[in-house]
Protein backbone atom coordinates (compact mmCIF):
# COMPACT_ATOMS: atom_id res chain seq x y z
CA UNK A 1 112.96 120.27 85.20
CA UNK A 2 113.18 122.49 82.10
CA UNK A 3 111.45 120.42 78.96
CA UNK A 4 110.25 117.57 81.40
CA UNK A 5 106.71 116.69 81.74
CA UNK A 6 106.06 116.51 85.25
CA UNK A 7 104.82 113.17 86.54
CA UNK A 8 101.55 112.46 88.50
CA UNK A 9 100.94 108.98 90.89
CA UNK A 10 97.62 107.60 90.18
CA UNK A 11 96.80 103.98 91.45
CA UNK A 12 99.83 102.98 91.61
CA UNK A 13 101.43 104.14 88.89
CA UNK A 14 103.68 107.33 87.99
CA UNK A 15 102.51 108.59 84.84
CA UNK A 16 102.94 112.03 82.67
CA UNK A 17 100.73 114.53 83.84
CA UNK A 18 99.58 115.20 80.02
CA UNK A 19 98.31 111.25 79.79
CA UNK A 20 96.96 110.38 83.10
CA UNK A 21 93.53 109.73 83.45
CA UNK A 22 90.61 109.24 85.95
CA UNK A 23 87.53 107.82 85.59
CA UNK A 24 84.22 110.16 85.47
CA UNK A 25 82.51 108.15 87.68
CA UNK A 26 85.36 108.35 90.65
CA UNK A 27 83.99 109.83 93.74
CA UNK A 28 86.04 111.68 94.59
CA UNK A 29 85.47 113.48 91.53
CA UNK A 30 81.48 113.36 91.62
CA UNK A 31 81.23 114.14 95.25
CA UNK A 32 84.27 116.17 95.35
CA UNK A 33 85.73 113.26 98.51
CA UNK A 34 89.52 114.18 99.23
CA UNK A 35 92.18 114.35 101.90
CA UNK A 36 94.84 116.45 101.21
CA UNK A 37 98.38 116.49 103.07
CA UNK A 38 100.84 119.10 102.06
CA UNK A 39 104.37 117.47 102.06
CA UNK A 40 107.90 119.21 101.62
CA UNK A 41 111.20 117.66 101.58
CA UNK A 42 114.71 119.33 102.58
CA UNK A 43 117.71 117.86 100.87
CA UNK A 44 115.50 114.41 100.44
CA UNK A 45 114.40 114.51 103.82
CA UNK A 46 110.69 115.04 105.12
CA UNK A 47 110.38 116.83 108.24
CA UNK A 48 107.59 114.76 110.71
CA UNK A 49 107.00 112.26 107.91
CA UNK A 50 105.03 110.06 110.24
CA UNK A 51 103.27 112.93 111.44
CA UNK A 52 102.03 113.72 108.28
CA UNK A 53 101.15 109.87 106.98
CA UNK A 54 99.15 109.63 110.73
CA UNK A 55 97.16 112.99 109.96
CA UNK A 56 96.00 111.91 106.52
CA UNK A 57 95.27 108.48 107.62
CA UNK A 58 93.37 110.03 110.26
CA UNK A 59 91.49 112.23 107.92
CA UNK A 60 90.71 109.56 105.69
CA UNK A 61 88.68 107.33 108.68
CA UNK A 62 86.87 110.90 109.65
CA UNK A 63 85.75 111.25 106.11
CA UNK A 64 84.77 107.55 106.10
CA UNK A 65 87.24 107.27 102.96
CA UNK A 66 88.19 103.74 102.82
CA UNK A 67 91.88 102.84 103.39
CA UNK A 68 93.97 99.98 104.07
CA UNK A 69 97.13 98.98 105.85
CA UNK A 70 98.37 97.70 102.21
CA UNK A 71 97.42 101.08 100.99
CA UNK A 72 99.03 103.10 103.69
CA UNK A 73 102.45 101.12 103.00
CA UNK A 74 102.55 102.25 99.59
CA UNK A 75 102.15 105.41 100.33
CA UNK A 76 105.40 105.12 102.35
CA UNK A 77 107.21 103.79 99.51
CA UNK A 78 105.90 106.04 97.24
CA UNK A 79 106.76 109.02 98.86
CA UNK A 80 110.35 107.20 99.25
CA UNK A 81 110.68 106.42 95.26
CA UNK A 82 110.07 110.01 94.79
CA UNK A 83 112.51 111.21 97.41
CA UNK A 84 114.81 108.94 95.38
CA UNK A 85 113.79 110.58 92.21
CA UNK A 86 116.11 112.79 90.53
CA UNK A 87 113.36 114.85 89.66
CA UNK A 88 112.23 115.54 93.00
């Protein structure tokens, strides 16, 4: 990864860690809201992936942190596009 700006996901988009943005009124930011799941993949493979999606999703309805079925999906297929990544 040598000479490659890393890449960051931020609603919905992959973008170069040097550009991407948030807003200073996110809450997350103001309030300091977040759920955090450490993920590591093996040869493109994530060991207990559905464990780990479960325990986020679960953290996020404990910390009353909105979340959708629509927005749980994508984080399946991101997780997948970056497994597919050569950069990953």
């Amino acid at each position: 990864m040598a000479g490659k700006e890393p890449l960051v996901y931020i609603d919905g988009e992959y973008q170069p860690k040097g550009s991407a943005k948030i807003s200073v009124y996110d809450h997350g930011l103001l309030y300091g809201d977040g759920v955090f799941e450490g993920i590591r993949a093996y040869n493109g493979i994530v060991f207990h992936l559905r464990e780990h999606i479960e325990r986020m999703l679960e953290g996020l309805r404990i910390t009353r942190i909105s979340s959708s079925s629509r927005e749980a999906e994508e984080i399946w297929v991101s997780i997948r596009e970056v497994l597919k990544s050569p950069r990953s």
